[in-house]
C-alpha atoms as a PDB file:
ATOM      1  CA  UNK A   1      -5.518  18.411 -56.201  1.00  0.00           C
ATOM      2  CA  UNK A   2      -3.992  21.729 -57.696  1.00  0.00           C
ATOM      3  CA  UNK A   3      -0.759  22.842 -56.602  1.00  0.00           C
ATOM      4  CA  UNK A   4      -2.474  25.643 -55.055  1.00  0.00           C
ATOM      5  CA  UNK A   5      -4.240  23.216 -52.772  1.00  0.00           C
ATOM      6  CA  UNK A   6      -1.819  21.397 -51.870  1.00  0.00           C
ATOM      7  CA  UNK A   7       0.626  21.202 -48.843  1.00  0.00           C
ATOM      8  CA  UNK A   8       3.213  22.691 -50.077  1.00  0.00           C
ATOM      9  CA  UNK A   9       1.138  25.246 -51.953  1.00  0.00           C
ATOM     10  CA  UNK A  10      -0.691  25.998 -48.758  1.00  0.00           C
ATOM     11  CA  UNK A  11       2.453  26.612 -46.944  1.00  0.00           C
ATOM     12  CA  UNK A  12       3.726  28.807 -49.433  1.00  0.00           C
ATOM     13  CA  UNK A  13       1.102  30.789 -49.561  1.00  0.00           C
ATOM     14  CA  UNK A  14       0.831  31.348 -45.820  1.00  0.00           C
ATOM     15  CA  UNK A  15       1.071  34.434 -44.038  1.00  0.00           C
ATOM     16  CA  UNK A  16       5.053  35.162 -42.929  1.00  0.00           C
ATOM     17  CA  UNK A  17       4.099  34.371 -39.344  1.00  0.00           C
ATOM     18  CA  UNK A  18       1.581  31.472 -39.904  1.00  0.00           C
ATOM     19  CA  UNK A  19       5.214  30.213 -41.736  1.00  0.00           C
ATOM     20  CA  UNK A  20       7.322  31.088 -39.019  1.00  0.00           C
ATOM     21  CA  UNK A  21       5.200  28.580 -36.612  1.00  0.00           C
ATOM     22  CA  UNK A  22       5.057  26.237 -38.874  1.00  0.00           C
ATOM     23  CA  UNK A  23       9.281  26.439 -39.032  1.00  0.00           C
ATOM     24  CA  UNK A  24       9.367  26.415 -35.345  1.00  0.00           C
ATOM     25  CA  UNK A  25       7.237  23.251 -34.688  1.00  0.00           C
ATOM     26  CA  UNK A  26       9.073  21.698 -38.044  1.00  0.00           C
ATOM     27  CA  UNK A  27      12.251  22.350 -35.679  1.00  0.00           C
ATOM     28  CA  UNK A  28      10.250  20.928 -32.422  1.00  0.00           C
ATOM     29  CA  UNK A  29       9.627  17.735 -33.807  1.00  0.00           C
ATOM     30  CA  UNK A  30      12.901  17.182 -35.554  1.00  0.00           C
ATOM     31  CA  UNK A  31      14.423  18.200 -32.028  1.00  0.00           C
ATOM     32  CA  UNK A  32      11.448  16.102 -30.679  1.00  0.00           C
ATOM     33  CA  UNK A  33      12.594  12.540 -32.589  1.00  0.00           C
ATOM     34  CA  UNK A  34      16.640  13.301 -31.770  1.00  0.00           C
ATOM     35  CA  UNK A  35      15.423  13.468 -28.111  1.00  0.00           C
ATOM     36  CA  UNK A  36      13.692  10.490 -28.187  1.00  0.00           C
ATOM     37  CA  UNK A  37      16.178   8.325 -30.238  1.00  0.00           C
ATOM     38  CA  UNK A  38      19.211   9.916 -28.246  1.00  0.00           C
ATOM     39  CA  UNK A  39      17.419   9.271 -24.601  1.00  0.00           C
ATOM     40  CA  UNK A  40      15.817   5.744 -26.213  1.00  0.00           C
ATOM     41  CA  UNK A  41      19.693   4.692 -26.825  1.00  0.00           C
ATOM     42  CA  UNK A  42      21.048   5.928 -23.685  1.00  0.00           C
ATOM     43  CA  UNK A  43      18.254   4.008 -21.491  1.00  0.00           C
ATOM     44  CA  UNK A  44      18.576   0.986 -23.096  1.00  0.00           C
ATOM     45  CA  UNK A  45      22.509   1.265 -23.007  1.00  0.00           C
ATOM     46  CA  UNK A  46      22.243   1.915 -19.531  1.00  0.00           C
ATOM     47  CA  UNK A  47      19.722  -1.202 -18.839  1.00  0.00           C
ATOM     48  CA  UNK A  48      21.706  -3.837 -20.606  1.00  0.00           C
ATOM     49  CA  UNK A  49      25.197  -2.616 -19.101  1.00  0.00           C
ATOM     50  CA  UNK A  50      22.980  -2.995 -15.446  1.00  0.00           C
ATOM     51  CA  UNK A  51      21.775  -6.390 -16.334  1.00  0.00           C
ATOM     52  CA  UNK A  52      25.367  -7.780 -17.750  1.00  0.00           C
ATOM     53  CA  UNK A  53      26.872  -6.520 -14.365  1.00  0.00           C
ATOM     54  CA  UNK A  54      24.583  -7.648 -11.879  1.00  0.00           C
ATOM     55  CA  UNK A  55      24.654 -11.485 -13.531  1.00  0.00           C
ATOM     56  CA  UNK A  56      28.721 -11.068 -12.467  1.00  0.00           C
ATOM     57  CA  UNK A  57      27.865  -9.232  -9.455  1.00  0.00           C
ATOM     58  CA  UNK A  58      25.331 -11.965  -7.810  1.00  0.00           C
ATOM     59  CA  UNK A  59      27.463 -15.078  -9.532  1.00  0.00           C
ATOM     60  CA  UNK A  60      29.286 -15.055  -5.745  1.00  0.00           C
ATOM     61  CA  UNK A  61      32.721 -14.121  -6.751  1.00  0.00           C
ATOM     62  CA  UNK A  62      35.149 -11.809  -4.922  1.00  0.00           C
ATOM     63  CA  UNK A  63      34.607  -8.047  -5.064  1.00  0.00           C
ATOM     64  CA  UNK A  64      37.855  -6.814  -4.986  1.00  0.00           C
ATOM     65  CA  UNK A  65      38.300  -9.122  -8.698  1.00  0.00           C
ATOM     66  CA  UNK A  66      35.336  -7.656  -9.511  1.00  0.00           C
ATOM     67  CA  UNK A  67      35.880  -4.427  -9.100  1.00  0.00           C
ATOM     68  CA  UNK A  68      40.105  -4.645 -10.610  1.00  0.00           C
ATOM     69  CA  UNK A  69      38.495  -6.276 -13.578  1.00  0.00           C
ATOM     70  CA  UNK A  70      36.458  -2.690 -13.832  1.00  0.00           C
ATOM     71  CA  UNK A  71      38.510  -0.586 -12.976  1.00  0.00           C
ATOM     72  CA  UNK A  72      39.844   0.577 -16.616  1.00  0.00           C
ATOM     73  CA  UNK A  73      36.675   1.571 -17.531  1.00  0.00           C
ATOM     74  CA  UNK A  74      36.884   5.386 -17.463  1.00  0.00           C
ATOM     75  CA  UNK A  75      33.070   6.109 -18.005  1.00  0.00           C
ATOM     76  CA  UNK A  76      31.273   3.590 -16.234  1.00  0.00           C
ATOM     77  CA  UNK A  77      27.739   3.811 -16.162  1.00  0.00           C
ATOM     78  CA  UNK A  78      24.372   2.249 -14.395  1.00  0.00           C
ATOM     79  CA  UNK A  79      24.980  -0.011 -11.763  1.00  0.00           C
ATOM     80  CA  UNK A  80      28.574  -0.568 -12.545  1.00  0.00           C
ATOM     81  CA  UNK A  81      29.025   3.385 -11.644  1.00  0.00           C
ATOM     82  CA  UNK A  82      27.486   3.241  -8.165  1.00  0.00           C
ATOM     83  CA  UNK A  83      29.592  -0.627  -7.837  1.00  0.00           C
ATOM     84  CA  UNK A  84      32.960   1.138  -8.871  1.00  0.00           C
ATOM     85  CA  UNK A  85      32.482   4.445  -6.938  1.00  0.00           C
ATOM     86  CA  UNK A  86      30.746   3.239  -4.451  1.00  0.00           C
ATOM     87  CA  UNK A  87      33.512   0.274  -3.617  1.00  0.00           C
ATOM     88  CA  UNK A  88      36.475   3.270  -4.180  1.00  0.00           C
ATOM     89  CA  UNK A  89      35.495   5.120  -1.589  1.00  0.00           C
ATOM     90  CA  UNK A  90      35.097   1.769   0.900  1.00  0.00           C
ATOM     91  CA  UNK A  91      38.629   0.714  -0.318  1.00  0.00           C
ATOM     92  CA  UNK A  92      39.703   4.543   0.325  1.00  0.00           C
ATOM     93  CA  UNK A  93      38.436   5.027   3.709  1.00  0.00           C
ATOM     94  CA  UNK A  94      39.171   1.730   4.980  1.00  0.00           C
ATOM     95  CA  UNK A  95      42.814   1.938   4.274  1.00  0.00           C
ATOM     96  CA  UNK A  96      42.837   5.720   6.049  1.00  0.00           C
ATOM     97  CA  UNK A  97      44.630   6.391   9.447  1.00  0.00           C
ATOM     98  CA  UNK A  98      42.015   6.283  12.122  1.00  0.00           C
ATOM     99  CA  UNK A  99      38.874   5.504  10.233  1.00  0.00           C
ATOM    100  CA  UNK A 100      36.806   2.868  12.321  1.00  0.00           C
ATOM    101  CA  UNK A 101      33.619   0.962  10.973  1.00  0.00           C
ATOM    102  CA  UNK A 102      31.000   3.929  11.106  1.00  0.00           C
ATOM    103  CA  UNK A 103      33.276   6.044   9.146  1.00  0.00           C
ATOM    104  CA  UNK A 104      33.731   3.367   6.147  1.00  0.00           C
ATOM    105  CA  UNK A 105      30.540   2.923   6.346  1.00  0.00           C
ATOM    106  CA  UNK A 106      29.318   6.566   6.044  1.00  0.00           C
ATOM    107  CA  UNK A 107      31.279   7.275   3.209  1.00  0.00           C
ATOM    108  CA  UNK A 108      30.830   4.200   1.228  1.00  0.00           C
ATOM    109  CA  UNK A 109      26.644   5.349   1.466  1.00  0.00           C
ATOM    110  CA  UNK A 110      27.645   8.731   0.335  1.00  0.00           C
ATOM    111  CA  UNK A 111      29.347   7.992  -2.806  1.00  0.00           C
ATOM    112  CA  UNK A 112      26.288   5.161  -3.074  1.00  0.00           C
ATOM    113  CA  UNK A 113      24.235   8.618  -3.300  1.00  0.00           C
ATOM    114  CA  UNK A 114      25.874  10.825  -5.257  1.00  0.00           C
ATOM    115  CA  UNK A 115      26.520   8.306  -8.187  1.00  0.00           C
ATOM    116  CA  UNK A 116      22.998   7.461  -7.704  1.00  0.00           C
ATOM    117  CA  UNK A 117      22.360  11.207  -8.202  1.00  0.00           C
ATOM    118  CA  UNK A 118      24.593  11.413 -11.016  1.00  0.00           C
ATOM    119  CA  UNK A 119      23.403   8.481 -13.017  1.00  0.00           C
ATOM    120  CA  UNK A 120      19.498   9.772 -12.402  1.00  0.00           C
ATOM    121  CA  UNK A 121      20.545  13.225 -13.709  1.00  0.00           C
ATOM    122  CA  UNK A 122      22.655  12.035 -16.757  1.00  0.00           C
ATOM    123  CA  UNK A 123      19.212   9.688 -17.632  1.00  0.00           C
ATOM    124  CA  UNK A 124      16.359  12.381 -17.235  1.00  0.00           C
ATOM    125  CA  UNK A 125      18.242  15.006 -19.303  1.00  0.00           C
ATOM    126  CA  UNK A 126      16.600  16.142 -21.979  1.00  0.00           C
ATOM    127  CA  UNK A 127      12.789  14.570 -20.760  1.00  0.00           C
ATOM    128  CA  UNK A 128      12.493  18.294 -19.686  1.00  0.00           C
ATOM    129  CA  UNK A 129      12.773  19.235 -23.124  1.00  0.00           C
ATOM    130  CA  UNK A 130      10.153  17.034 -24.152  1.00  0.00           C
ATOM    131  CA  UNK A 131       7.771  17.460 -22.148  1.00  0.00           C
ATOM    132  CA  UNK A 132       7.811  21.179 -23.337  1.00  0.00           C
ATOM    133  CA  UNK A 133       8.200  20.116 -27.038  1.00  0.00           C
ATOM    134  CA  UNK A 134       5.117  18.116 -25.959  1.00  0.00           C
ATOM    135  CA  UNK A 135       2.730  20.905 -23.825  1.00  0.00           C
ATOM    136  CA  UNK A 136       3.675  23.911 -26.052  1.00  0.00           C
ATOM    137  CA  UNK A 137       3.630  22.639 -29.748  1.00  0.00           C
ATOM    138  CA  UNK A 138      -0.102  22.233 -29.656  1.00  0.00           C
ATOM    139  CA  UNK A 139      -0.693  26.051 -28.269  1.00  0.00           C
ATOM    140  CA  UNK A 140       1.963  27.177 -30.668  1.00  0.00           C
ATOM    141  CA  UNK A 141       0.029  25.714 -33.802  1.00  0.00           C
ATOM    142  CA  UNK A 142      -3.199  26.654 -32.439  1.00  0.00           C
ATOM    143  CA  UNK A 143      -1.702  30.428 -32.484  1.00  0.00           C
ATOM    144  CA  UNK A 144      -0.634  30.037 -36.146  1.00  0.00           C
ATOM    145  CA  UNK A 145      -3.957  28.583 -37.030  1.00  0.00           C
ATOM    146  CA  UNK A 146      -5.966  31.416 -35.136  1.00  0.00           C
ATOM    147  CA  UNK A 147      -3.989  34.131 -36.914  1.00  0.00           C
ATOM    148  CA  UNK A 148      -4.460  32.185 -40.487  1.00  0.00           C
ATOM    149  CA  UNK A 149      -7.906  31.951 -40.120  1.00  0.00           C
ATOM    150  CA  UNK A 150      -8.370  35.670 -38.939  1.00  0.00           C
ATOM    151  CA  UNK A 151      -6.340  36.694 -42.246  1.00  0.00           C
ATOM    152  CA  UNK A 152      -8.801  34.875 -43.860  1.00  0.00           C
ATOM    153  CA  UNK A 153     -11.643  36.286 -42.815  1.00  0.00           C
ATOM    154  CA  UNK A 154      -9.992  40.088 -43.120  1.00  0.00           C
ATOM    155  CA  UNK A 155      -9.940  39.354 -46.573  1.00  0.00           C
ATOM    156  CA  UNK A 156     -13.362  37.798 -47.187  1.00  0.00           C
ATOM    157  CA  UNK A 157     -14.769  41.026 -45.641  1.00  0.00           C
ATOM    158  CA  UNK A 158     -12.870  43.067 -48.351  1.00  0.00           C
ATOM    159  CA  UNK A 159     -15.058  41.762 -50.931  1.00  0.00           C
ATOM    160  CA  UNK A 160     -18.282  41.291 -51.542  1.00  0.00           C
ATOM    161  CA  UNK A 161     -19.482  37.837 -52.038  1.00  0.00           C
ATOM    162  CA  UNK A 162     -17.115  34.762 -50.841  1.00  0.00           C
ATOM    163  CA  UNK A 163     -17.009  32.089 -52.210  1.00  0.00           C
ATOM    164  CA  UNK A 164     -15.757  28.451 -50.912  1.00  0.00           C
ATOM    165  CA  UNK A 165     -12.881  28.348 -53.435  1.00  0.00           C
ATOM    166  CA  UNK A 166     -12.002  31.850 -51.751  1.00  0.00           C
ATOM    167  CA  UNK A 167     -12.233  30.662 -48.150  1.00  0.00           C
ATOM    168  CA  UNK A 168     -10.802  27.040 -48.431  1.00  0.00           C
ATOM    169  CA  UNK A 169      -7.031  28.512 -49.171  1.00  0.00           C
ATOM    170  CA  UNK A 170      -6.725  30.409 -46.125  1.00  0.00           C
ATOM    171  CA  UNK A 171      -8.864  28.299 -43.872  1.00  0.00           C
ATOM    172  CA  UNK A 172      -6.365  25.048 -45.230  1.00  0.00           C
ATOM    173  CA  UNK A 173      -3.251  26.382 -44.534  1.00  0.00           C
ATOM    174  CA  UNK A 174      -4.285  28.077 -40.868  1.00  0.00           C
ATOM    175  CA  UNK A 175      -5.187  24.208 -40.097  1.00  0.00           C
ATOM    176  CA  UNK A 176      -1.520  23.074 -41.172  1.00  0.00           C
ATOM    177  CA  UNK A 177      -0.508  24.633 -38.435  1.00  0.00           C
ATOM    178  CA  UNK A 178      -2.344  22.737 -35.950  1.00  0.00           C
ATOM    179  CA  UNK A 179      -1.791  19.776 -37.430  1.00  0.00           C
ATOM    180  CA  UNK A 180       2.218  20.272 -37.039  1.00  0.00           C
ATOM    181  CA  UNK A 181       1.605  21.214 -33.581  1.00  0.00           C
ATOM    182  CA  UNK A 182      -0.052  17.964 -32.689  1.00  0.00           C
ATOM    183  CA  UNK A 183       2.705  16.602 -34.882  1.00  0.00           C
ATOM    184  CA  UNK A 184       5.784  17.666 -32.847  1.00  0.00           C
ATOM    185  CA  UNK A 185       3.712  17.161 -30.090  1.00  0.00           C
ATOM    186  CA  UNK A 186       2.083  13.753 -29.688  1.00  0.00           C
ATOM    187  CA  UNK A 187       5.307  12.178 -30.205  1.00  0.00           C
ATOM    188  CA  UNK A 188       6.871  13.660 -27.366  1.00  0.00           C
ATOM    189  CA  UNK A 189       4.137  12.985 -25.013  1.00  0.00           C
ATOM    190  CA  UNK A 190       3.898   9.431 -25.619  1.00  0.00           C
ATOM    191  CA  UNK A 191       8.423   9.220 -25.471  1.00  0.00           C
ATOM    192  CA  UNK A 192       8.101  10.825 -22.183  1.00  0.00           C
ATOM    193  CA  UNK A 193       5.292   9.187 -20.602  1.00  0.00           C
ATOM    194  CA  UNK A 194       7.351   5.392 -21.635  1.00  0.00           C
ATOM    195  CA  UNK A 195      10.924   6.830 -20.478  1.00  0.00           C
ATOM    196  CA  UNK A 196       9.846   8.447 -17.265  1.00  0.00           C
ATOM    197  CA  UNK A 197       8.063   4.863 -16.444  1.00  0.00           C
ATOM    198  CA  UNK A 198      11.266   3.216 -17.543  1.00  0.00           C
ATOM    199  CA  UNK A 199      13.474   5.595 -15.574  1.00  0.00           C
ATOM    200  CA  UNK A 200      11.635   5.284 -12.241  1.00  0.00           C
ATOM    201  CA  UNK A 201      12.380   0.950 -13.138  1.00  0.00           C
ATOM    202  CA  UNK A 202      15.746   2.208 -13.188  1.00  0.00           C
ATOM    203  CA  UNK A 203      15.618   4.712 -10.496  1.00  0.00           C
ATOM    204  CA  UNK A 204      14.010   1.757  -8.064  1.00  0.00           C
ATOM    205  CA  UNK A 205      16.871  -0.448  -9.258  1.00  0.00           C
ATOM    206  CA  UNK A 206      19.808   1.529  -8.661  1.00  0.00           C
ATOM    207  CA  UNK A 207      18.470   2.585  -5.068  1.00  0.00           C
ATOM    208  CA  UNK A 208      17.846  -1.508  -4.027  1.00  0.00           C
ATOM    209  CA  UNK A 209      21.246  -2.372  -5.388  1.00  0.00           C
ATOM    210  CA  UNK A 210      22.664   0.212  -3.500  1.00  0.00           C
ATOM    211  CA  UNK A 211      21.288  -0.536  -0.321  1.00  0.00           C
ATOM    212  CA  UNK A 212      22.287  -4.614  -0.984  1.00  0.00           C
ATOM    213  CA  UNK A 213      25.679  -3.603  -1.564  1.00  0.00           C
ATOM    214  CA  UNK A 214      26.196  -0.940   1.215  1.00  0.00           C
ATOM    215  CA  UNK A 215      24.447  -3.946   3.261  1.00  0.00           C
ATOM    216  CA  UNK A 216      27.298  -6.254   2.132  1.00  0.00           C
ATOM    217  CA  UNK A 217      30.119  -4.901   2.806  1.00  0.00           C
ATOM    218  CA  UNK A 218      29.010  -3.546   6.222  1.00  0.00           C
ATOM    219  CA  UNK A 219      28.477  -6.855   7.506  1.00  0.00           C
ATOM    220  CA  UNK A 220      32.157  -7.845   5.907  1.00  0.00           C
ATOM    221  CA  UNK A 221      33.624  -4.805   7.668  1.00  0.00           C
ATOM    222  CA  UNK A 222      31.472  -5.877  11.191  1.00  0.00           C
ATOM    223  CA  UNK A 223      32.946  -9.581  10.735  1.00  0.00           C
ATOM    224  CA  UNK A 224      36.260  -8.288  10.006  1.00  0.00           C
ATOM    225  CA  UNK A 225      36.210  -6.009  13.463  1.00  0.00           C
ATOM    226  CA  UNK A 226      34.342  -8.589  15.659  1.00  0.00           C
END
């Protein structure tokens, strides 16, 4: 292959805007693979720090020991998150002037919620990303090859008898493009079809735990008051 035909030859001799696409989807799918390896870590982070937990958390021992021997940890996350903030505000409104069952209860299903939220929202950042990394990058290489190819042709009509070695150039390096779209953008498909199965696992998870433990300690607080 001559260095005119090849990849790097091909790109080089690209129009300035069939290059510019092809530098925008070259940043899409290195943005594309951070994404995935940054949301891949986080998930699995998340999963294993939810697994080690709820072995402790089902082993029958005492919540409040559970919950001091947590307690230093300043960024907690999964199902030790909705635990810790979840048992602070029981412990918090329990030990309030006034506050009878309902109102423990009430509040200890807020905070349930809004860690929920929180730990739903810190997960599925960045799946937004891909899945536009993912829809656009073909359209976007599709655009670069459409205006390569049209240069292409502009020029064959400029002379008078084409010839394959003439057309080949331009038609090659229009195609690059669309091959970089589908590049940048089959990864990031296929990352956010497997984390936005994993994260509605995780999703389901959090929301049973939640219930179990808002479950718990309302019949501790009913027993208590009876």
């Amino acid at each position: 292959m001559s260095e005119k035909m090849s990849i790097v030859g091909l790109i080089g001799q690209a129009s300035l805007l069939v290059q510019i696409v092809m530098a925008l989807l070259l940043l899409a799918s290195v943005l594309s693979w951070a994404l995935i390896l940054s949301k891949r870590a986080t998930i699995t982070k998340s999963a294993r720090a939810s697994d080690k937990f709820e072995d402790r958390f089902w082993s029958g021992g005492n919540l409040s020991d559970l919950h001091a021997s947590i307690a230093h940890n300043k960024q907690p996350i999964g199902l030790v998150a909705l635990f810790q903030h979840g048992y602070d505000a029981f412990l918090r409104t329990r030990e309030s002037k006034g506050a009878d069952v309902e109102d423990v209860i009430t509040s200890t299903h807020r905070a349930l919620r809004v860690s929920h939220a929180r730990e739903t929202e810190r997960l599925e950042s960045g799946l937004a990303m891909l899945a536009t990394i993912g829809s656009v990058s073909p359209y976007v290489g599709l655009f670069g090859t459409v205006w390569g190819i049209m240069n292409a042709f502009i020029a064959i009509g400029q002379v008078q008898q084409a010839t394959v070695a003439m057309v080949a150039p331009g038609i090659a390096e229009a195609l690059i493009a669309t091959a970089m779209g589908l590049f940048a953008a089959i990864p990031a498909v296929v990352a956010y079809n497997l984390f936005t199965n994993r994260l509605a696992q995780l999703d389901q998870r959090y929301r049973t735990f939640a219930d179990e433990f808002a479950g718990i300690l309302e019949r501790g607080l009913r027993h208590e008051s009876a």
